[in-house]
C-alpha atoms as a PDB file:
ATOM      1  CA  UNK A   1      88.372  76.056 108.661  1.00  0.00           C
ATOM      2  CA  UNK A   2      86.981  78.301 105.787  1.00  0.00           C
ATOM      3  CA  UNK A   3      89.608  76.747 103.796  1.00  0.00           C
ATOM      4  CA  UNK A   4      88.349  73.051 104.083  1.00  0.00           C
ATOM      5  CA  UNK A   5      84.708  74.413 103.386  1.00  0.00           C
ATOM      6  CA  UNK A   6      86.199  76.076 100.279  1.00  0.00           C
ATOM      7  CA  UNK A   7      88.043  73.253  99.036  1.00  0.00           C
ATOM      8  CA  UNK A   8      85.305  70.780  99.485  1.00  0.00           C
ATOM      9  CA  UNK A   9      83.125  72.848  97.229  1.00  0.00           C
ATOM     10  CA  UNK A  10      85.718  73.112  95.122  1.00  0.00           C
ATOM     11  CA  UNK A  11      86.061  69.200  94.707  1.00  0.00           C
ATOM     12  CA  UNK A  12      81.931  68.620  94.683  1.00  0.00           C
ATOM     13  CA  UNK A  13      82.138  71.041  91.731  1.00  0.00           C
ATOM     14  CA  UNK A  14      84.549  69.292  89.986  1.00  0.00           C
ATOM     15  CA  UNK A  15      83.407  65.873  90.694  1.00  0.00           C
ATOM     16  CA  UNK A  16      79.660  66.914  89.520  1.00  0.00           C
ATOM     17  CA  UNK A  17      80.898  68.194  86.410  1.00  0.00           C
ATOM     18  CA  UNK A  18      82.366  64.684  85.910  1.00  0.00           C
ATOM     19  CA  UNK A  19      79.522  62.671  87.060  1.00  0.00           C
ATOM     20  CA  UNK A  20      80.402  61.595  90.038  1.00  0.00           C
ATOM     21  CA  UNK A  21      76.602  62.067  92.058  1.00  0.00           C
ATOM     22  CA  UNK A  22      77.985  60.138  95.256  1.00  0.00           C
ATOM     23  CA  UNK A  23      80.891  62.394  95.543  1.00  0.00           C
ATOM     24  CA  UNK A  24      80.008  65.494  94.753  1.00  0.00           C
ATOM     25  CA  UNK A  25      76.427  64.896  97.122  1.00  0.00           C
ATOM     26  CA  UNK A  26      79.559  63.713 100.004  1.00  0.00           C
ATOM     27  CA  UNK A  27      81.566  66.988  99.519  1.00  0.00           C
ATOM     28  CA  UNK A  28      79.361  68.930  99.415  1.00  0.00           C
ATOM     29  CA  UNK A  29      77.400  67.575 102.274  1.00  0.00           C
ATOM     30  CA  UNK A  30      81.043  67.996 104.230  1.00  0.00           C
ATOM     31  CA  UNK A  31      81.219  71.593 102.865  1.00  0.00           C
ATOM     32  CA  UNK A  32      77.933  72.910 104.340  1.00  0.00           C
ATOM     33  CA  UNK A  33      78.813  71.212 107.826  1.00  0.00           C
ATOM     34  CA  UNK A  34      82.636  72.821 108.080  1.00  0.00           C
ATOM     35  CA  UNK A  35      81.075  76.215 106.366  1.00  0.00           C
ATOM     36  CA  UNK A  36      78.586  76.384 109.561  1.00  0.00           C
ATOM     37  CA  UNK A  37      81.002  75.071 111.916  1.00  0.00           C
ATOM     38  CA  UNK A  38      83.494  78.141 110.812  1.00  0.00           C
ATOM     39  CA  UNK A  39      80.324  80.730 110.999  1.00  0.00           C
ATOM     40  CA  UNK A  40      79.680  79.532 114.206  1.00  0.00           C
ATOM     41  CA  UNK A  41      83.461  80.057 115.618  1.00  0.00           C
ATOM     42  CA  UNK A  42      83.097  83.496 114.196  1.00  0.00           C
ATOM     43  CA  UNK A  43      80.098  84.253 115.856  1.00  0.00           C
ATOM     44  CA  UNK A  44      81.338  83.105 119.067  1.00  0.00           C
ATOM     45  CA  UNK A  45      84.561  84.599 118.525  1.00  0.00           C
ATOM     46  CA  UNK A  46      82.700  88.057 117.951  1.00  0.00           C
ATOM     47  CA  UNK A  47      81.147  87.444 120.752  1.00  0.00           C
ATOM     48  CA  UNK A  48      83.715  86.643 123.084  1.00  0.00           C
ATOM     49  CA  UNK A  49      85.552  89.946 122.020  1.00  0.00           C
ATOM     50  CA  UNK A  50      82.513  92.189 122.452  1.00  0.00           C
ATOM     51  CA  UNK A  51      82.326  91.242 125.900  1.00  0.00           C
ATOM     52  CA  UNK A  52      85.847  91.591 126.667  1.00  0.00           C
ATOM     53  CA  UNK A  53      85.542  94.439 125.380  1.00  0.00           C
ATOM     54  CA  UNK A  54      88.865  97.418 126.594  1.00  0.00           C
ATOM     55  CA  UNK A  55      89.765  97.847 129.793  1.00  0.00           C
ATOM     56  CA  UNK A  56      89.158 101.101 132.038  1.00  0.00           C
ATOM     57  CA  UNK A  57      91.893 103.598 130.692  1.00  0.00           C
ATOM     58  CA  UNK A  58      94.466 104.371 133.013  1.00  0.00           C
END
């Protein structure tokens, strides 16, 4: 998922350094909302694991 938020940047970057206002505003409107989509996995995913925490040693 950080990958697509990455490469959408990427391609807003390059599309504002060619002009391209529509696109790079779209990409990198597409970045921010897969960029807090991924930090929000990762928070839950932290979370998730924190609670599962280890089992009682045997």
């Amino acid at each position: 998922m950080l990958n697509w938020a990455v490469t959408f940047l990427v391609i807003a970057l390059i599309a504002a350094l060619l002009g391209f206002t529509s696109i790079a505003g779209a990409a990198i409107g597409i970045a921010k909302i897969l960029f807090f989509v991924f930090l929000i996995l990762f928070v839950v995913s932290l979370v998730a694991g924190g609670l599962r925490g280890r089992g009682a040693p045997r």
